[in-house]
N, C-alpha and C. Protein backbone atom coordinates (compact mmCIF):
# COMPACT_ATOMS: atom_id res chain seq x y z
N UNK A 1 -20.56 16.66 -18.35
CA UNK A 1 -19.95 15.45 -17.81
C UNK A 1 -18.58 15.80 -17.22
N UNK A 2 -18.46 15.57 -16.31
CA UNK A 2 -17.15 15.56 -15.28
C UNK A 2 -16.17 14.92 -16.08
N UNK A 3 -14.51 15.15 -16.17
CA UNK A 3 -13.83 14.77 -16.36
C UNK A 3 -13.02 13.54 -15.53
N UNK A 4 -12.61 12.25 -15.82
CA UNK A 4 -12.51 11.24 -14.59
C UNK A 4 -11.15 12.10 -14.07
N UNK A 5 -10.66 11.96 -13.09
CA UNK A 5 -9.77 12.67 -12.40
C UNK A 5 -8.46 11.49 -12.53
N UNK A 6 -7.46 11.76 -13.42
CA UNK A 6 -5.89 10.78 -12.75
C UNK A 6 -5.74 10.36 -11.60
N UNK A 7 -5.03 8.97 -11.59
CA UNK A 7 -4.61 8.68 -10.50
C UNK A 7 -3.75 9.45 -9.69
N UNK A 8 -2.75 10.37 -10.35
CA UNK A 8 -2.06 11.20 -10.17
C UNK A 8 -2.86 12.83 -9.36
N UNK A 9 -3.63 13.00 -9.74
CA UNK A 9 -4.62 13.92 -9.54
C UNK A 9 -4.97 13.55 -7.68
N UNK A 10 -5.41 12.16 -8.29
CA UNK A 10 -5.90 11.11 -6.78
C UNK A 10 -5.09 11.75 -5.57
N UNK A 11 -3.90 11.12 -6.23
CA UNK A 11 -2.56 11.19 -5.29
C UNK A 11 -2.61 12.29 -4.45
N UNK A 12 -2.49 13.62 -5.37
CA UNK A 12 -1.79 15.18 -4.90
C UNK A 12 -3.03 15.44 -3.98
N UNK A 13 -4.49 14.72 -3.83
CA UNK A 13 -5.45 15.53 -3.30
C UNK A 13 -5.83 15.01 -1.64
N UNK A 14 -4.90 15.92 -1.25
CA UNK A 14 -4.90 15.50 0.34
C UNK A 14 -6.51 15.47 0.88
N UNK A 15 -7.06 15.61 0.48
CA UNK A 15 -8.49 16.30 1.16
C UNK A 15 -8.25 17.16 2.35
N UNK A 16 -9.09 16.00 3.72
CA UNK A 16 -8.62 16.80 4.92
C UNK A 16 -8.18 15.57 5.68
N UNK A 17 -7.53 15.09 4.88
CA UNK A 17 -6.25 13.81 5.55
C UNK A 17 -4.97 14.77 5.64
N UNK A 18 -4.05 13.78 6.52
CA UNK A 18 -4.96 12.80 7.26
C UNK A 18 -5.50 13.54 8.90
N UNK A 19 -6.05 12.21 8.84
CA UNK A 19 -7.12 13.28 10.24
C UNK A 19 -7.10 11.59 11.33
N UNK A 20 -7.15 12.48 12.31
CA UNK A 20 -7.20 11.25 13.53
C UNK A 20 -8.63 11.87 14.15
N UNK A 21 -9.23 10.57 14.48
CA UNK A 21 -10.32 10.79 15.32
C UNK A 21 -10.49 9.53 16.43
N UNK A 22 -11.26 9.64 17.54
CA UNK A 22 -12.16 8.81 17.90
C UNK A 22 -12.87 7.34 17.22
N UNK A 23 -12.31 6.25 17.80
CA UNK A 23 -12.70 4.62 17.30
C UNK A 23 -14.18 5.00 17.95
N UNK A 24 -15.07 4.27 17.14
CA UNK A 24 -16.46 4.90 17.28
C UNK A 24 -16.86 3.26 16.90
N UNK A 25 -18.56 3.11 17.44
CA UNK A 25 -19.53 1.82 16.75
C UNK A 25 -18.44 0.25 16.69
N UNK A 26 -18.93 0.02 15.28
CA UNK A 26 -18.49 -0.85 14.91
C UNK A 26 -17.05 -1.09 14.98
N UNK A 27 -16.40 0.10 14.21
CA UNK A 27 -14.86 0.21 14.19
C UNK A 27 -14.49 0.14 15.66
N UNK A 28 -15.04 0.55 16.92
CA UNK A 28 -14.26 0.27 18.22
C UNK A 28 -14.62 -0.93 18.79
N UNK A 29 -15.75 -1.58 18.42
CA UNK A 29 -16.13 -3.06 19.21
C UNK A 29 -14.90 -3.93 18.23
N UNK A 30 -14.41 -3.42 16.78
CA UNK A 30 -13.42 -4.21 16.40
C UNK A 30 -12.27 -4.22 17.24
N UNK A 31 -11.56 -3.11 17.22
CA UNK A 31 -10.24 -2.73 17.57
C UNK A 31 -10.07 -2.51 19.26
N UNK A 32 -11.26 -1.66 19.68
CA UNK A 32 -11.19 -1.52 21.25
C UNK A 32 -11.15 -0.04 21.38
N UNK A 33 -11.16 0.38 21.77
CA UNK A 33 -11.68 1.97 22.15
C UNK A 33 -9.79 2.79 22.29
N UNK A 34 -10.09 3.92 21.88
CA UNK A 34 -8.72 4.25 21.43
C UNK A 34 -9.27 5.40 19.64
N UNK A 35 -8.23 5.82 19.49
CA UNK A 35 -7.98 6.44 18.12
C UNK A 35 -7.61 6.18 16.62
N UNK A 36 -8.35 6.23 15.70
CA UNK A 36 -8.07 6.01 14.37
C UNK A 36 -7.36 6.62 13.22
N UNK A 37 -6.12 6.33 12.42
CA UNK A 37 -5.98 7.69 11.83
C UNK A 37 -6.66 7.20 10.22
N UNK A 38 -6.83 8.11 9.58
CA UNK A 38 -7.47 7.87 8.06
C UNK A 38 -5.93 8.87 7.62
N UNK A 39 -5.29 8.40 6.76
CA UNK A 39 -4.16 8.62 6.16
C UNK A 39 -4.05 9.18 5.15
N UNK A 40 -3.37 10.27 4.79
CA UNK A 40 -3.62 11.29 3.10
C UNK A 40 -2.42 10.03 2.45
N UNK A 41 -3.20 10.29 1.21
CA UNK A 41 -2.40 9.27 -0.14
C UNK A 41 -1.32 9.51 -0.20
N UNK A 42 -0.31 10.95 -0.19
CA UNK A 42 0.89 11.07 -0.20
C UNK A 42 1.96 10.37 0.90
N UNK A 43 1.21 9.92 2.25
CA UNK A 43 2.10 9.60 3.06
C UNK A 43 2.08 7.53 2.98
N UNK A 44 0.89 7.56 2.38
CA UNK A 44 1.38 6.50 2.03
C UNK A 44 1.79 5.93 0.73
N UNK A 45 1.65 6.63 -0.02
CA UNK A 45 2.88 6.66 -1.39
C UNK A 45 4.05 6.67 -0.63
N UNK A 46 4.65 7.94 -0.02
CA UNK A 46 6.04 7.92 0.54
C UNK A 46 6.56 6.81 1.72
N UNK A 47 6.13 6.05 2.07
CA UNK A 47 6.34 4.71 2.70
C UNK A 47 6.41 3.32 1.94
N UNK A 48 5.61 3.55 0.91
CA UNK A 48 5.99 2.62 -0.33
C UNK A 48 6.77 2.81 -1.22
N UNK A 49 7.45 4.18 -1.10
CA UNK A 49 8.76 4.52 -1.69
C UNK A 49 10.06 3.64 -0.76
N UNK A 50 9.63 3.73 0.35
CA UNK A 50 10.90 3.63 1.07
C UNK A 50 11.14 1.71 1.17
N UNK A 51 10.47 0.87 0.18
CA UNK A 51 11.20 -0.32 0.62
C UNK A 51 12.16 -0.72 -0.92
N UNK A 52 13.51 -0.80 -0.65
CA UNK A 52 14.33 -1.16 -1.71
C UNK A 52 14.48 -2.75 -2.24
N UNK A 53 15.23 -2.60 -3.23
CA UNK A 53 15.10 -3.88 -4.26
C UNK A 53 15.23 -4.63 -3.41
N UNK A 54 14.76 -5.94 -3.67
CA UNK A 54 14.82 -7.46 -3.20
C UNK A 54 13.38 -7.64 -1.58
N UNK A 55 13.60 -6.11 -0.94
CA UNK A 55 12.12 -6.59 -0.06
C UNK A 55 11.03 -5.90 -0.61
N UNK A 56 10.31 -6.41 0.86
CA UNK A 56 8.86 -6.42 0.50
C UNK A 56 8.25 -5.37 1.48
N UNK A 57 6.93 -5.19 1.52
CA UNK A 57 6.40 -4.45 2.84
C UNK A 57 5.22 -5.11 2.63
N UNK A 58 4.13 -4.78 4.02
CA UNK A 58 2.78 -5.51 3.71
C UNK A 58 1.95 -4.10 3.80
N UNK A 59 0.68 -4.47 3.25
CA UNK A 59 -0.38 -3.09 3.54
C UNK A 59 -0.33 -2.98 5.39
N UNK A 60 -0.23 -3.77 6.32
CA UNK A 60 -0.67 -4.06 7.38
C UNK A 60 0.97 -3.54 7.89
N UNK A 61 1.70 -3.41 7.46
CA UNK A 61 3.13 -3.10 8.20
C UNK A 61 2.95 -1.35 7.83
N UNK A 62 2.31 -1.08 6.98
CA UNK A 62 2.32 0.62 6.31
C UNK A 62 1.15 1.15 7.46
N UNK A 63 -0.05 0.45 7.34
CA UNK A 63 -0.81 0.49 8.52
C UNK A 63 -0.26 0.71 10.23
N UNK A 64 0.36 -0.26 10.31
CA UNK A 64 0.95 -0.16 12.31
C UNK A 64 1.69 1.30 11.86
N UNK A 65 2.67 1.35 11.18
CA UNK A 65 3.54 2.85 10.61
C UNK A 65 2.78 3.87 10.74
N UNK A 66 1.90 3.87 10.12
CA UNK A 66 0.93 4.98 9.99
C UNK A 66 0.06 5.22 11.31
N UNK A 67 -0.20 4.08 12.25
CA UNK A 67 -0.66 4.50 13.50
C UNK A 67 0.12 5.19 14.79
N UNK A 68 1.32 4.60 14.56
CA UNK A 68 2.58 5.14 15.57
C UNK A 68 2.74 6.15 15.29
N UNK A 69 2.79 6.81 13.98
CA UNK A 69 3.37 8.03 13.83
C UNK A 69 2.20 8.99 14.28
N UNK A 70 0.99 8.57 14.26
CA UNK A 70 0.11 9.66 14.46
C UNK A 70 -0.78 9.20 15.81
N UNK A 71 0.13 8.29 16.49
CA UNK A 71 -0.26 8.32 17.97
C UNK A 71 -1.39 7.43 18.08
N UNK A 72 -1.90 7.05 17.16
CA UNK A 72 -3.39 6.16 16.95
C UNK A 72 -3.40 4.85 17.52
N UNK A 73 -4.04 3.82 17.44
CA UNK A 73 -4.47 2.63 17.92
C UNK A 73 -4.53 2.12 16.56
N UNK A 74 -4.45 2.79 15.52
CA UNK A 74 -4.92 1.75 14.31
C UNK A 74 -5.10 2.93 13.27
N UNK A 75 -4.48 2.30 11.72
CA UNK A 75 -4.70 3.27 10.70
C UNK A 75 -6.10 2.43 10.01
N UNK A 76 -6.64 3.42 9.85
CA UNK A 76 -7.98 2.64 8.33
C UNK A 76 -7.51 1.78 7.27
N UNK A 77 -7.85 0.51 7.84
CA UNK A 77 -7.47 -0.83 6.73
C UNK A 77 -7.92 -0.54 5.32
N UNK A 78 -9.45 0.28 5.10
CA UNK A 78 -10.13 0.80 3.87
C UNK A 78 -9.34 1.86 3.27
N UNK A 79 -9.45 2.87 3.75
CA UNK A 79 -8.18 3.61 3.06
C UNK A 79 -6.86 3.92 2.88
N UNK A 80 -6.17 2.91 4.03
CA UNK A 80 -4.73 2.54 3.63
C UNK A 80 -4.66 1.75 2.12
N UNK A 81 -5.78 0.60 2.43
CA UNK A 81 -5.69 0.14 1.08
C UNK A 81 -5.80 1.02 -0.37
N UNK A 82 -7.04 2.01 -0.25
CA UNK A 82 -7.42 2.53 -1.09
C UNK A 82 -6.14 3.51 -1.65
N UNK A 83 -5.55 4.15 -1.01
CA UNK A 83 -4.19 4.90 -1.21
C UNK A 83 -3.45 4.10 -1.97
N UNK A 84 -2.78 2.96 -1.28
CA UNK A 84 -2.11 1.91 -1.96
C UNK A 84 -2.38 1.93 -3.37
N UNK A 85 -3.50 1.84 -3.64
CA UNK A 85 -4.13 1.36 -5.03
C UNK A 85 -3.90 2.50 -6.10
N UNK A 86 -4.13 3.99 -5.14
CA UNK A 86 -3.65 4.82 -5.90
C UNK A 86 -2.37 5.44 -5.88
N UNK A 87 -1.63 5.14 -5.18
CA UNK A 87 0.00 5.42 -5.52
C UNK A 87 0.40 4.46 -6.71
N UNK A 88 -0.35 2.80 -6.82
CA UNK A 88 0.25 2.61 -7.36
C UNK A 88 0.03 2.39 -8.67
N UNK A 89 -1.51 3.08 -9.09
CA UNK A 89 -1.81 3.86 -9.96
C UNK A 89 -0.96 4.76 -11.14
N UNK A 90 -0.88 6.23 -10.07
CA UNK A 90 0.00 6.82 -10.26
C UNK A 90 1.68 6.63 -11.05
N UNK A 91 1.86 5.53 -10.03
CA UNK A 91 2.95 5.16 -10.80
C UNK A 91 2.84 4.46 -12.38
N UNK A 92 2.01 3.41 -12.20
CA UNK A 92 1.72 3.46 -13.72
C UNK A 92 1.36 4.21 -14.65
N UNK A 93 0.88 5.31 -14.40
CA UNK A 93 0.50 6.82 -15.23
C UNK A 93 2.05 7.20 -15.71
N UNK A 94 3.13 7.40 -14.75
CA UNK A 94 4.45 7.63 -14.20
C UNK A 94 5.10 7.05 -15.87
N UNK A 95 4.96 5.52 -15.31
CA UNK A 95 5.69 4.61 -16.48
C UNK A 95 5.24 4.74 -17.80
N UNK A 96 3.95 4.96 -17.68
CA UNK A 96 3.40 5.30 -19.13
C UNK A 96 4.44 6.27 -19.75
N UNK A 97 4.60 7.27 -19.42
CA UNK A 97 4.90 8.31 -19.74
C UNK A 97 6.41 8.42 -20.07
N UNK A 98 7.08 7.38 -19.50
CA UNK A 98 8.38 6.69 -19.85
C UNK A 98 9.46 7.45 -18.68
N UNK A 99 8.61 7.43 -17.62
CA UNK A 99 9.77 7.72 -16.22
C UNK A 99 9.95 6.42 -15.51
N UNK A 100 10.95 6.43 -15.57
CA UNK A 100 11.77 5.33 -14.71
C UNK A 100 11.75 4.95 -13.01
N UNK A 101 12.02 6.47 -12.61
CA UNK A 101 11.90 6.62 -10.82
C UNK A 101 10.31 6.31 -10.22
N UNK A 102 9.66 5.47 -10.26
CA UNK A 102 8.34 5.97 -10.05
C UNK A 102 8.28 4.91 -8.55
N UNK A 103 6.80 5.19 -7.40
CA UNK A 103 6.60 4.11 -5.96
C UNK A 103 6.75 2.95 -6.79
N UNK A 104 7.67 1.89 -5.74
CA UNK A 104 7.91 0.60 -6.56
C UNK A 104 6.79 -0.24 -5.11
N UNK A 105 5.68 0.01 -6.30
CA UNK A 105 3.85 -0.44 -6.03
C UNK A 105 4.15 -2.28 -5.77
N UNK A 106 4.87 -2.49 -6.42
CA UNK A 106 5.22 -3.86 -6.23
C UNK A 106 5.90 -4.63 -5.21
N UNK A 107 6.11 -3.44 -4.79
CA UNK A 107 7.11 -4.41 -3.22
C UNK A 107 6.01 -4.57 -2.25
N UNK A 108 5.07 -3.98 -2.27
CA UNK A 108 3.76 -3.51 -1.56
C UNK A 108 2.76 -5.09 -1.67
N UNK A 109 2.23 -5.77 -0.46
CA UNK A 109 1.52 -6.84 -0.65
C UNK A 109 0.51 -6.95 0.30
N UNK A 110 -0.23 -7.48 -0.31
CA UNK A 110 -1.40 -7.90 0.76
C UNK A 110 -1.02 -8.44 2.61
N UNK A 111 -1.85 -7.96 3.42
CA UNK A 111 -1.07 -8.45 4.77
C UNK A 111 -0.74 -10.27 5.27
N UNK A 112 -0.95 -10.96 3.97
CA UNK A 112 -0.58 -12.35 4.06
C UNK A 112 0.63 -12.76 3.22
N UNK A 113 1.12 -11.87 2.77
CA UNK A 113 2.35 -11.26 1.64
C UNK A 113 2.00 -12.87 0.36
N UNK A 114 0.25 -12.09 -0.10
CA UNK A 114 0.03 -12.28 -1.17
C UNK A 114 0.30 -11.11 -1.80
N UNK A 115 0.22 -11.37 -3.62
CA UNK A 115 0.28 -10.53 -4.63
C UNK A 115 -1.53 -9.62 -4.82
N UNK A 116 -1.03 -8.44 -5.12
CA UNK A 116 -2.38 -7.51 -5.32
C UNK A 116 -2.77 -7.55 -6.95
N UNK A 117 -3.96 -7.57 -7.26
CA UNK A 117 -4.39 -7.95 -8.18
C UNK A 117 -4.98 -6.46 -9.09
N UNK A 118 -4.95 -5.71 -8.01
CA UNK A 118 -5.33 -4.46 -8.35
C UNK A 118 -4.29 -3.37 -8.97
N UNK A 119 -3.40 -3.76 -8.54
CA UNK A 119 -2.20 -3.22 -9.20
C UNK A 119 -1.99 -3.22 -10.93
N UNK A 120 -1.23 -2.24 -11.10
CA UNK A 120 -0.87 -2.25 -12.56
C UNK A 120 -0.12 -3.35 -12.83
N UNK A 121 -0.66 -4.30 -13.93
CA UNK A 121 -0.55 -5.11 -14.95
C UNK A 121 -0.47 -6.56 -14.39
N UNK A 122 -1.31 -6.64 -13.21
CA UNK A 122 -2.43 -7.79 -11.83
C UNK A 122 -0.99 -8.13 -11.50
N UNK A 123 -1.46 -9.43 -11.15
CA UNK A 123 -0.15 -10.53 -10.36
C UNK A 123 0.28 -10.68 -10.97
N UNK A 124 0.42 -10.94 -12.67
CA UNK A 124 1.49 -11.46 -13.04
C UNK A 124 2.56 -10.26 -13.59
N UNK A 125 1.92 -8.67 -13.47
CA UNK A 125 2.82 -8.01 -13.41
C UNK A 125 3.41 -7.78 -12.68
N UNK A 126 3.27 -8.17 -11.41
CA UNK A 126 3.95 -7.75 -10.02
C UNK A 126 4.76 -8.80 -9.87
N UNK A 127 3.79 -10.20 -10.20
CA UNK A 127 5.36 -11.06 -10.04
C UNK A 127 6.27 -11.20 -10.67
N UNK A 128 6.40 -11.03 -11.82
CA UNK A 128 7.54 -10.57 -12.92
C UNK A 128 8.57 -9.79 -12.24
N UNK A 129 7.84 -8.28 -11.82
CA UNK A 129 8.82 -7.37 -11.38
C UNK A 129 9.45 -7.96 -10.15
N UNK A 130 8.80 -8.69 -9.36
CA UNK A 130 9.39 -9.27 -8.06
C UNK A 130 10.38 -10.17 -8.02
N UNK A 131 10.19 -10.88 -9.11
CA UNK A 131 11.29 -12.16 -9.42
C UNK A 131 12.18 -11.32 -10.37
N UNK A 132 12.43 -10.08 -10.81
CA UNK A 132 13.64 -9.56 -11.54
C UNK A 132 14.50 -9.30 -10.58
N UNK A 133 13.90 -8.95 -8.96
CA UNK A 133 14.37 -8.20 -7.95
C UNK A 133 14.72 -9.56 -7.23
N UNK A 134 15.18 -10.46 -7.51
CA UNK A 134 15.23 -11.97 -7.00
C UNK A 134 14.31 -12.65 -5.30
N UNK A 135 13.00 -11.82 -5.87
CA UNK A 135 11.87 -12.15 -5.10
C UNK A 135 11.49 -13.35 -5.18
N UNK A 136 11.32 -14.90 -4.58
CA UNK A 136 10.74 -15.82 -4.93
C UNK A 136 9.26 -15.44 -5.09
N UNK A 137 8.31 -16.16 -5.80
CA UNK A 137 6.67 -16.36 -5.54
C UNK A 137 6.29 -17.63 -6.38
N UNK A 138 5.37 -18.17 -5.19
CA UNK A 138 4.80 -19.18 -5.13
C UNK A 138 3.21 -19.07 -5.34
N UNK A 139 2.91 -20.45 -6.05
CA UNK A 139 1.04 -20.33 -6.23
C UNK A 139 0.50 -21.49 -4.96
N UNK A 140 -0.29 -20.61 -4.28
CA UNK A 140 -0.89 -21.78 -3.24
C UNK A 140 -2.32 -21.40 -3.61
N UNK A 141 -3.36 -22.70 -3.97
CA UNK A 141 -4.66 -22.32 -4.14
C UNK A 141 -5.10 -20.88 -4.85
N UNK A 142 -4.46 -21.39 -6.31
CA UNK A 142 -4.75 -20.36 -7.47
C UNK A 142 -4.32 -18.77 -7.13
N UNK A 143 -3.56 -18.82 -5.74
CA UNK A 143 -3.22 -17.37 -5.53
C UNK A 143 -1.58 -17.08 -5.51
N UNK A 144 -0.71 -16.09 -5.76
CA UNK A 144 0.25 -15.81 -5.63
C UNK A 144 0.37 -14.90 -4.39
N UNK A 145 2.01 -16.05 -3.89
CA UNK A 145 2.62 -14.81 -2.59
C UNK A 145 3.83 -14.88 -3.00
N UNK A 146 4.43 -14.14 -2.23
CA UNK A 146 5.98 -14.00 -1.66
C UNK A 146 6.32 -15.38 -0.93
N UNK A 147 7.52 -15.73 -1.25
CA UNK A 147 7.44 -17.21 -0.27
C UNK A 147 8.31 -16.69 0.60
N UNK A 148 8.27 -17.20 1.66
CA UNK A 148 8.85 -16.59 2.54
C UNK A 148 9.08 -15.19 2.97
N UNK A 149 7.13 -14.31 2.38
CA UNK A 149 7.68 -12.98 2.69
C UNK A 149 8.37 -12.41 4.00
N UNK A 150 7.91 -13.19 4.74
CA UNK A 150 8.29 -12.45 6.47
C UNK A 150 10.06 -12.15 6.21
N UNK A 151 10.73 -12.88 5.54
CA UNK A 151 12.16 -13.07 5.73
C UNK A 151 12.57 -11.58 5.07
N UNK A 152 11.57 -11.13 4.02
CA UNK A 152 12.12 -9.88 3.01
C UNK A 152 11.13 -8.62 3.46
N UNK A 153 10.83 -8.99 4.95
CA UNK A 153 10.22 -7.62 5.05
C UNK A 153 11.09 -6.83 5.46
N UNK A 154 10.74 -5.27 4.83
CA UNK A 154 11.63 -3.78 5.28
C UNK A 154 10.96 -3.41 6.53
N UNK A 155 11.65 -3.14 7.64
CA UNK A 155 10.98 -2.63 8.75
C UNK A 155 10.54 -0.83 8.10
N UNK A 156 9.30 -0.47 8.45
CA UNK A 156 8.90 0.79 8.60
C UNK A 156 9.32 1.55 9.93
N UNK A 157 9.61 2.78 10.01
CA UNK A 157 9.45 3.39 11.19
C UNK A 157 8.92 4.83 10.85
């Protein structure tokens, strides 16, 4: 039996990300013909490092980031997310362990700057940490956002 692999493990394993290719099928009748990049986990850990206390970022703002830099038309909504999930993983492995510095996974939100549920310790751990950072959040239809995230977004570049 295979050993399950850490999130941390997740993280460090670039594969053969990231890699740009050709918008192909389905993915180009979405977006329009042009280039895709699929993004290694470390670069988007290190972009969710970079938003400080009190803002926010969206998966969809790490996304446009991640396409400019690599010349693309569009980063992979599937595995931008999927990264996300494991940086911020990782970081909870991080905290376990009783380190302090770890990706603050929480500034990080869905592209409607709702709360992620997938995250370590769901929405109501994220909104906790968000409102220590004097983040408002609001419940609209059993879901949590940022109120007024647009106002606390960190520009990426």
């Amino acid at each position: 039996m295979t050993k399950k692999r850490t999130f941390r493990e997740k993280l460090a394993d670039a594969k053969d990300f990231p890699r740009v290719q050709q918008l192909t099928g389905g993915m180009e009748q979405r977006y329009g013909p042009g280039k895709i990049v699929i993004p290694a986990p470390l670069e988007v850990d290190a972009l969710m490092r970079k938003i400080p206390k009190g803002k926010v970022t969206t998966i969809n703002q790490i996304r446009e980031c991640l396409a400019r830099r690599h010349r693309a038309n569009v980063a992979c909504p599937i595995v931008t997310g999927i990264h996300a999930r494991i940086a911020a993983g990782a970081a909870g492995e991080h905290e376990a362990e009783g380190k302090k510095r770890v990706t603050p996974y929480w500034r990080t939100l869905k592209g409607n700057g709702e709360l992620n549920a997938k995250y370590p310790g769901g929405v109501s751990g994220q909104r906790r940490r968000l409102r220590d950072e004097g983040v408002e959040v609001e419940v609209r239809d059993d879901r949590m956002f940022v109120k007024n995230y647009e106002q606390r977004l960190k520009k990426l570049d």
